[in-house]
Protein backbone atom coordinates (compact mmCIF):
# COMPACT_ATOMS: atom_id res chain seq x y z
CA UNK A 1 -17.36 -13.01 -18.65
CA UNK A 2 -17.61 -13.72 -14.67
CA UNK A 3 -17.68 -10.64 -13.64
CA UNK A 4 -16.30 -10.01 -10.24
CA UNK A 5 -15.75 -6.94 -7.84
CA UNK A 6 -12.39 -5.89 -6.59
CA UNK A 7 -12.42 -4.34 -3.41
CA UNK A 8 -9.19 -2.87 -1.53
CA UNK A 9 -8.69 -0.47 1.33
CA UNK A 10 -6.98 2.93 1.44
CA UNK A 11 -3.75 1.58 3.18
CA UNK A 12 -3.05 0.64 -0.95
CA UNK A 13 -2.74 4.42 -1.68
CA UNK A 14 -4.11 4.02 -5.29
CA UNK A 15 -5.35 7.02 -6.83
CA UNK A 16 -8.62 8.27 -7.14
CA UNK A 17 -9.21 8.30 -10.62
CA UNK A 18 -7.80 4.48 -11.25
CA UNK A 19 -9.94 3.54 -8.30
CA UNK A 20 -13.00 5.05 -10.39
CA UNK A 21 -11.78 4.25 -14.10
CA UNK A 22 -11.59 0.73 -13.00
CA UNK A 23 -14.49 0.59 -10.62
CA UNK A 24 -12.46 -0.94 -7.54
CA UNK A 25 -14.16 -0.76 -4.10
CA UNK A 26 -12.30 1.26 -1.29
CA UNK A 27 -12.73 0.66 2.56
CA UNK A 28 -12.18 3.60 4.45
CA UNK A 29 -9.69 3.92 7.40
CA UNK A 30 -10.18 6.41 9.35
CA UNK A 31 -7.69 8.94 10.49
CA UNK A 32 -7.75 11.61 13.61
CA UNK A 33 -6.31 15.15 13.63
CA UNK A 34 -7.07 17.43 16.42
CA UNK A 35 -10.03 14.80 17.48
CA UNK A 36 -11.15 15.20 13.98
CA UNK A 37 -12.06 11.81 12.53
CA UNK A 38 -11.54 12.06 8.45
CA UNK A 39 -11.84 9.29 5.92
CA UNK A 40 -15.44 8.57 6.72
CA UNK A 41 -16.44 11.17 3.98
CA UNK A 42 -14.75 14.19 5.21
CA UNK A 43 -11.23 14.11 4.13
CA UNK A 44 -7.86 16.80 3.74
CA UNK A 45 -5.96 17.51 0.62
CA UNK A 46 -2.92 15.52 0.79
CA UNK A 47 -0.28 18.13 0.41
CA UNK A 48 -2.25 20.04 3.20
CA UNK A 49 -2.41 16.87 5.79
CA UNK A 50 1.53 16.93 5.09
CA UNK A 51 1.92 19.99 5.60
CA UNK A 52 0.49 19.63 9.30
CA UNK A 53 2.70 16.96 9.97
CA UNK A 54 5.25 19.18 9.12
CA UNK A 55 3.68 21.41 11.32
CA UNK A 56 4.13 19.37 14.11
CA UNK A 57 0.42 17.64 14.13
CA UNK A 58 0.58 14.03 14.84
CA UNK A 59 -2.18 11.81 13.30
CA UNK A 60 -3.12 8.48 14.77
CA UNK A 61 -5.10 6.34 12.56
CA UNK A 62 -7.95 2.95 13.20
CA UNK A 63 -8.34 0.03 11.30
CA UNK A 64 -11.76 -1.06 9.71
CA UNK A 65 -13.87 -2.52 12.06
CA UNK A 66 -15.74 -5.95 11.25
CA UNK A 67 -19.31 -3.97 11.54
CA UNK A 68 -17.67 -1.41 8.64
CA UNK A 69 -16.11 -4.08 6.88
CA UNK A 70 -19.63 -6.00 6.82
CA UNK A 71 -21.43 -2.71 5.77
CA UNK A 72 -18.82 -2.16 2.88
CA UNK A 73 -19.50 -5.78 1.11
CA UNK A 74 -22.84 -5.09 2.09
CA UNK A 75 -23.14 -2.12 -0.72
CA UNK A 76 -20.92 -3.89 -2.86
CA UNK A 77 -23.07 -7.22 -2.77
CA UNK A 78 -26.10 -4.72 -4.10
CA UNK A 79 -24.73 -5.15 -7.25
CA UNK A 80 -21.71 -7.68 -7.17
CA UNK A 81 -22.38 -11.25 -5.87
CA UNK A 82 -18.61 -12.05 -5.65
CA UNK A 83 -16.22 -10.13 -4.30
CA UNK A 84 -12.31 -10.49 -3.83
CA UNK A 85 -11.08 -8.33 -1.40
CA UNK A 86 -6.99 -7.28 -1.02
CA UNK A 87 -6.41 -6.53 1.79
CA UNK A 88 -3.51 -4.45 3.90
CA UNK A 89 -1.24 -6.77 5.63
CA UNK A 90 -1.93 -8.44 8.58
CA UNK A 91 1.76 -7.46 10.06
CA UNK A 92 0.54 -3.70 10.01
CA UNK A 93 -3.54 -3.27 10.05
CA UNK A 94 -6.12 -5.31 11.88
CA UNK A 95 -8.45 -4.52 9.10
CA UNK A 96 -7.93 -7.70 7.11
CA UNK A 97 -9.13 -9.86 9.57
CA UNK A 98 -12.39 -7.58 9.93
CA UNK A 99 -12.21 -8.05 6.71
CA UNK A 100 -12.34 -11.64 7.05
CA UNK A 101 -15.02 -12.08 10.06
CA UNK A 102 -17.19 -10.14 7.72
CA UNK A 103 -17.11 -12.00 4.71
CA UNK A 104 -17.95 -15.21 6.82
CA UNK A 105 -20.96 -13.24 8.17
CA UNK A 106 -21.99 -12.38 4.54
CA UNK A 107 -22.11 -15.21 2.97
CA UNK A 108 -23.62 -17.16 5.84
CA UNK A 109 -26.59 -14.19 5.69
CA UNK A 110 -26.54 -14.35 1.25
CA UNK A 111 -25.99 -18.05 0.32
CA UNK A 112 -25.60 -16.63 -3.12
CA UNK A 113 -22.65 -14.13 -2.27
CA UNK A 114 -19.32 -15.34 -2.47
CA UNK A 115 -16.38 -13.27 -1.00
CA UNK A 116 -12.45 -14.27 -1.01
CA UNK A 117 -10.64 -12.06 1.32
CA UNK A 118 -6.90 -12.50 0.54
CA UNK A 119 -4.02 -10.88 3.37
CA UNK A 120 -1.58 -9.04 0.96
CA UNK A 121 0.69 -8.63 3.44
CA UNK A 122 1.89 -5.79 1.46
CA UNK A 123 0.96 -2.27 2.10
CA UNK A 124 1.08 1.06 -0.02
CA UNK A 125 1.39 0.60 -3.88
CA UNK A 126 3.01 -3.15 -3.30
CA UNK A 127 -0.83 -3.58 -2.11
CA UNK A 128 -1.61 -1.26 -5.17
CA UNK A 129 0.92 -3.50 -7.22
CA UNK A 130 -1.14 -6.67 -6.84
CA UNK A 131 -4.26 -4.41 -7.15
CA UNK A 132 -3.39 -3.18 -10.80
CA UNK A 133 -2.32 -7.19 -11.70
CA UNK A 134 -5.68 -8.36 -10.43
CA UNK A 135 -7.73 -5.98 -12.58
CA UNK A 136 -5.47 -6.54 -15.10
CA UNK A 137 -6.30 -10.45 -14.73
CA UNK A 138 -9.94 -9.81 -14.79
CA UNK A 139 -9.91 -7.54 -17.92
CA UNK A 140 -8.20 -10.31 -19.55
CA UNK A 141 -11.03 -12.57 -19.03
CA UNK A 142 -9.56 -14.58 -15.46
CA UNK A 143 -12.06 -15.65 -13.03
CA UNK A 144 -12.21 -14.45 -9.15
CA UNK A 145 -10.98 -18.04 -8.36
CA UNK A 146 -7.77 -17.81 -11.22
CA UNK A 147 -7.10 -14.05 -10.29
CA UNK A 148 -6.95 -14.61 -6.58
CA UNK A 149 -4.59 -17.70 -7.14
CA UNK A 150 -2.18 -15.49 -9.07
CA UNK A 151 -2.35 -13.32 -6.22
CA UNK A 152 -1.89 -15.44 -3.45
CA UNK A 153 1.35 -16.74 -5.94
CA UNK A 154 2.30 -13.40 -6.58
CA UNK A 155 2.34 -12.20 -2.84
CA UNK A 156 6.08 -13.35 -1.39
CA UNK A 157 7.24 -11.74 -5.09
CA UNK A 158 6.07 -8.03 -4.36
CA UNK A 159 8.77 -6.05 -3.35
CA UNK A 160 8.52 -3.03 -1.21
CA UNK A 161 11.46 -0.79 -0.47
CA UNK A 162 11.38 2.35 1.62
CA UNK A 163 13.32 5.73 2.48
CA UNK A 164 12.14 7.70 5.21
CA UNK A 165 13.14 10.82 6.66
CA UNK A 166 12.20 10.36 10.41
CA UNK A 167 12.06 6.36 11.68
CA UNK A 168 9.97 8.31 14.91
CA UNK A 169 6.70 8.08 12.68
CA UNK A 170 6.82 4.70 12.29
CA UNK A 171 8.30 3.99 16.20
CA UNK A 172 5.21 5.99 17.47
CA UNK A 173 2.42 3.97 15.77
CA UNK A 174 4.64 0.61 16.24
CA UNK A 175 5.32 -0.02 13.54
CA UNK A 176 9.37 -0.57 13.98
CA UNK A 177 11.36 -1.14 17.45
CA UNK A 178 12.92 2.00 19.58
CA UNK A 179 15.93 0.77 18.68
CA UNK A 180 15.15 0.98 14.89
CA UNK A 181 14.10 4.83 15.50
CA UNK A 182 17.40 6.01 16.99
CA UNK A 183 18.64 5.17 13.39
CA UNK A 184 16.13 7.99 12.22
CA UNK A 185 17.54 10.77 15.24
CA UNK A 186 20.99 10.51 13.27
CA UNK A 187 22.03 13.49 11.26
CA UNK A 188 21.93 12.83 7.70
CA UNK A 189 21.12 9.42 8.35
CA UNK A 190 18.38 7.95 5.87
CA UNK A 191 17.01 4.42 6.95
CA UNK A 192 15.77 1.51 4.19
CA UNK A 193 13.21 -0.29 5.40
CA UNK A 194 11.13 -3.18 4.02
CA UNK A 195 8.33 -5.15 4.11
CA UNK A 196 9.04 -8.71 4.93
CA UNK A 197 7.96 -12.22 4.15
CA UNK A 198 5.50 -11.59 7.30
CA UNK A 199 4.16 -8.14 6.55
CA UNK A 200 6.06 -6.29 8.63
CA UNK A 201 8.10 -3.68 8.45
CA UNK A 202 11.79 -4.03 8.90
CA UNK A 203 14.80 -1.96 8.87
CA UNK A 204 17.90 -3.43 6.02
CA UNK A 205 20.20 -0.62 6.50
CA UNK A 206 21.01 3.09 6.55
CA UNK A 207 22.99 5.34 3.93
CA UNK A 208 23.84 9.11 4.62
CA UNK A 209 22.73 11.74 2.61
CA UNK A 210 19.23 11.79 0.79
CA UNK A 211 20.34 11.74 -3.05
CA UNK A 212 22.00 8.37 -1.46
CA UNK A 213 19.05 6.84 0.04
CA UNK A 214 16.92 7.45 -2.81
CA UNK A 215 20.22 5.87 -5.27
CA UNK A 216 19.79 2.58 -2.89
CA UNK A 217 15.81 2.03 -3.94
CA UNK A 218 17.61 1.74 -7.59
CA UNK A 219 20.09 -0.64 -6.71
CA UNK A 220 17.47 -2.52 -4.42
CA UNK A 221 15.92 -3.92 -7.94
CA UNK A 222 18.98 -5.37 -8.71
CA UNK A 223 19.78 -7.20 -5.33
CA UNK A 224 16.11 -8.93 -5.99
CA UNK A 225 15.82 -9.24 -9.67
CA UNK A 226 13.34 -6.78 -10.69
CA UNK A 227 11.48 -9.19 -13.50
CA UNK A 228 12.30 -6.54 -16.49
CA UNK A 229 10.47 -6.47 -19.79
CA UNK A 230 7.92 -4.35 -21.81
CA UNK A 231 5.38 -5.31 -19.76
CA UNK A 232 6.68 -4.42 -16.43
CA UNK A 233 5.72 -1.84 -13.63
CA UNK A 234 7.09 0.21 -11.04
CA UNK A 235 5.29 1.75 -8.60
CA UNK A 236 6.33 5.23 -6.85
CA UNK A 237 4.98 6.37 -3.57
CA UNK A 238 5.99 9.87 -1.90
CA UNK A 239 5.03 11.74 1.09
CA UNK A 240 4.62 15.37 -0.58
CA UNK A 241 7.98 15.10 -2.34
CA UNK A 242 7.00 14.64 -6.31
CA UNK A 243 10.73 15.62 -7.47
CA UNK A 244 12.54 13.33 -5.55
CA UNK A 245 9.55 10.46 -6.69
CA UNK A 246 10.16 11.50 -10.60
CA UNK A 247 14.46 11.66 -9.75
CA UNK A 248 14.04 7.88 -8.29
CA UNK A 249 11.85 7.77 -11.85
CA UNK A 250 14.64 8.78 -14.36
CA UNK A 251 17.27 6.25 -12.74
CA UNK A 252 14.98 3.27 -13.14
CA UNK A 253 14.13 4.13 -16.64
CA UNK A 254 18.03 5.02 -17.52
CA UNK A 255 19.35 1.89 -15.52
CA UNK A 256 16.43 -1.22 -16.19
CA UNK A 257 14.89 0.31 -19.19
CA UNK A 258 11.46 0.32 -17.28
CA UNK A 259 9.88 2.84 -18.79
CA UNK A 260 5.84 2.13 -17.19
CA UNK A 261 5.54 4.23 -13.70
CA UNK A 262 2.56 4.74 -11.49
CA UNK A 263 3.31 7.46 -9.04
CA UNK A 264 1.13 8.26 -6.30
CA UNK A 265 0.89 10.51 -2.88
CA UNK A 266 1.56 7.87 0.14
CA UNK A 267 -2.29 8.29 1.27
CA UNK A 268 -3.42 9.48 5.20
CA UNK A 269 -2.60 6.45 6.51
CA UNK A 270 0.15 5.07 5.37
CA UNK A 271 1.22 8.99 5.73
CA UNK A 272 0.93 8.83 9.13
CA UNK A 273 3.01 6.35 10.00
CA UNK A 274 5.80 6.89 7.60
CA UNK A 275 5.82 11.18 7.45
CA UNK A 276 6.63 13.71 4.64
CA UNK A 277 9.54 12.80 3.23
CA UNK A 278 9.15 9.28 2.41
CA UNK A 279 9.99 7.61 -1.17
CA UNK A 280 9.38 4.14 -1.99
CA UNK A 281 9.54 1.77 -4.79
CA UNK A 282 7.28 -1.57 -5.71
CA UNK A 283 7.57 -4.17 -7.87
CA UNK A 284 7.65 -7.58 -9.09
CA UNK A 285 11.24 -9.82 -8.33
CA UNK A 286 12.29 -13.03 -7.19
CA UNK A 287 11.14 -13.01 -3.50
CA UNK A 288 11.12 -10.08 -0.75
């Protein structure tokens, strides 16, 4: 088999343990708390970085830099002469197109290396999403060139729908207008956002009440044709609220039948721009 190295960044939230059962690269962005840089190596529990936030700590995060980026495929071309990197959207992070400066540089320094750096324009577990596929692709034999066309196919298909509790996260790292975030000072108010054909985040609607908000990720999937079968997945991310994650869970299961779940902690960075709180689903449809 061509064997090929996956590489993503920690915007995708994956766990851990897939990350290492399926020997995916990770590039580190790093995150600041009290002008303490983590992600470089030193890094908090999740539950206790949310925990500060709900303490009134706010984190401000930094892409990948093309030097970091170059040093990453560096260790990774040790072992791995091609390498297809997923990146987090370009709407969101600069760190794809680090991403991209440094695979030029690479394989201008190592004729033999061979990187593909693909813009996701997804972020979270709808970067995770296409992730899983691509390792899934490889595993089933697929070459770097076949598993990155599926992916650049598969891109404008990856659906990513999001509750919040506070839009103010996201309005202080600019991520959505001011106008968006008065949405998120309403009482009871619970904003669904998006990620859009561009990569960017982008506010559909609001519902009141929480139980409500989470009911509306459900009924998203129908609205955009969740593709539905036994082979199917739905990704969960939270922000330090598992019960409300497995809740969104059980009505997905009950109402499409899904019954294959990957739920996962919304990571430090994505954390810090969206806040405790957050639930969102991922998955393949029609279009975004």
């Amino acid at each position: 088999m061509d064997y090929f190295k996956i590489v993503t960044d920690s915007m995708a939230d994956l766990p851990k343990d897939y990350l290492d059962k399926h020997q995916i690269g990770c590039m580190n962005l790093s995150y600041i708390i009290d002008d303490v840089v983590y992600g470089q190596g030193k890094e908090l529990e999740l539950k206790e970085f949310f925990d500060a936030m709900r303490k009134g700590k706010m984190p401000t995060t930094s892409q990948v830099n093309p030097d970091e980026a170059k040093a990453c495929f560096e260790e990774y071309y040790k072992t791995n002469k091609k390498i297809l990197y997923l990146a987090g959207s370009s709407g969101i992070s600069g760190t794809y197109n680090s991403g991209r400066i440094a695979a030029e540089e690479m394989m201008y320094e190592h004729p033999d290396c061979e990187i593909v750096v693909i813009d996701t324009l997804s972020a979270s577990l709808g970067e995770g999403l296409l992730v899983y596929k691509a390792v899934m692709l490889r595993e089933q034999g697929k070459s770097m060139e076949e598993t990155a066309q599926w992916v650049q196919e598969n891109i404008q298909k990856t659906v990513h729908i999001i509750t919040v509790d506070d839009l103010n996260h996201l309005y202080r790292g600019g991520r959505v207008s001011r106008t968006s975030a008065l949405v998120g000072t309403l009482v009871s108010v619970k904003p669904l956002i998006h990620i859009n054909q561009e990569g960017r985040l982008v506010v559909l609607g609001k519902t009141r009440g929480r139980k409500k908000s989470l009911d509306s990720l459900v009924e998203y999937m129908n609205e955009k044709n969740a593709l539905r079968g036994k082979d199917d997945i739905v990704f969960i991310m939270h922000g330090d609220c598992i019960s409300d994650a497995e809740y969104v869970k059980e009505q997905v299961n009950a109402r499409y039948g899904i019954e294959n779940f990957m739920i996962s902690y919304a990571g430090p960075i994505i954390g810090t721009h969206v806040g405790p709180g957050t639930v969102a689903i991922f998955f393949l449809g029609d279009s975004r």
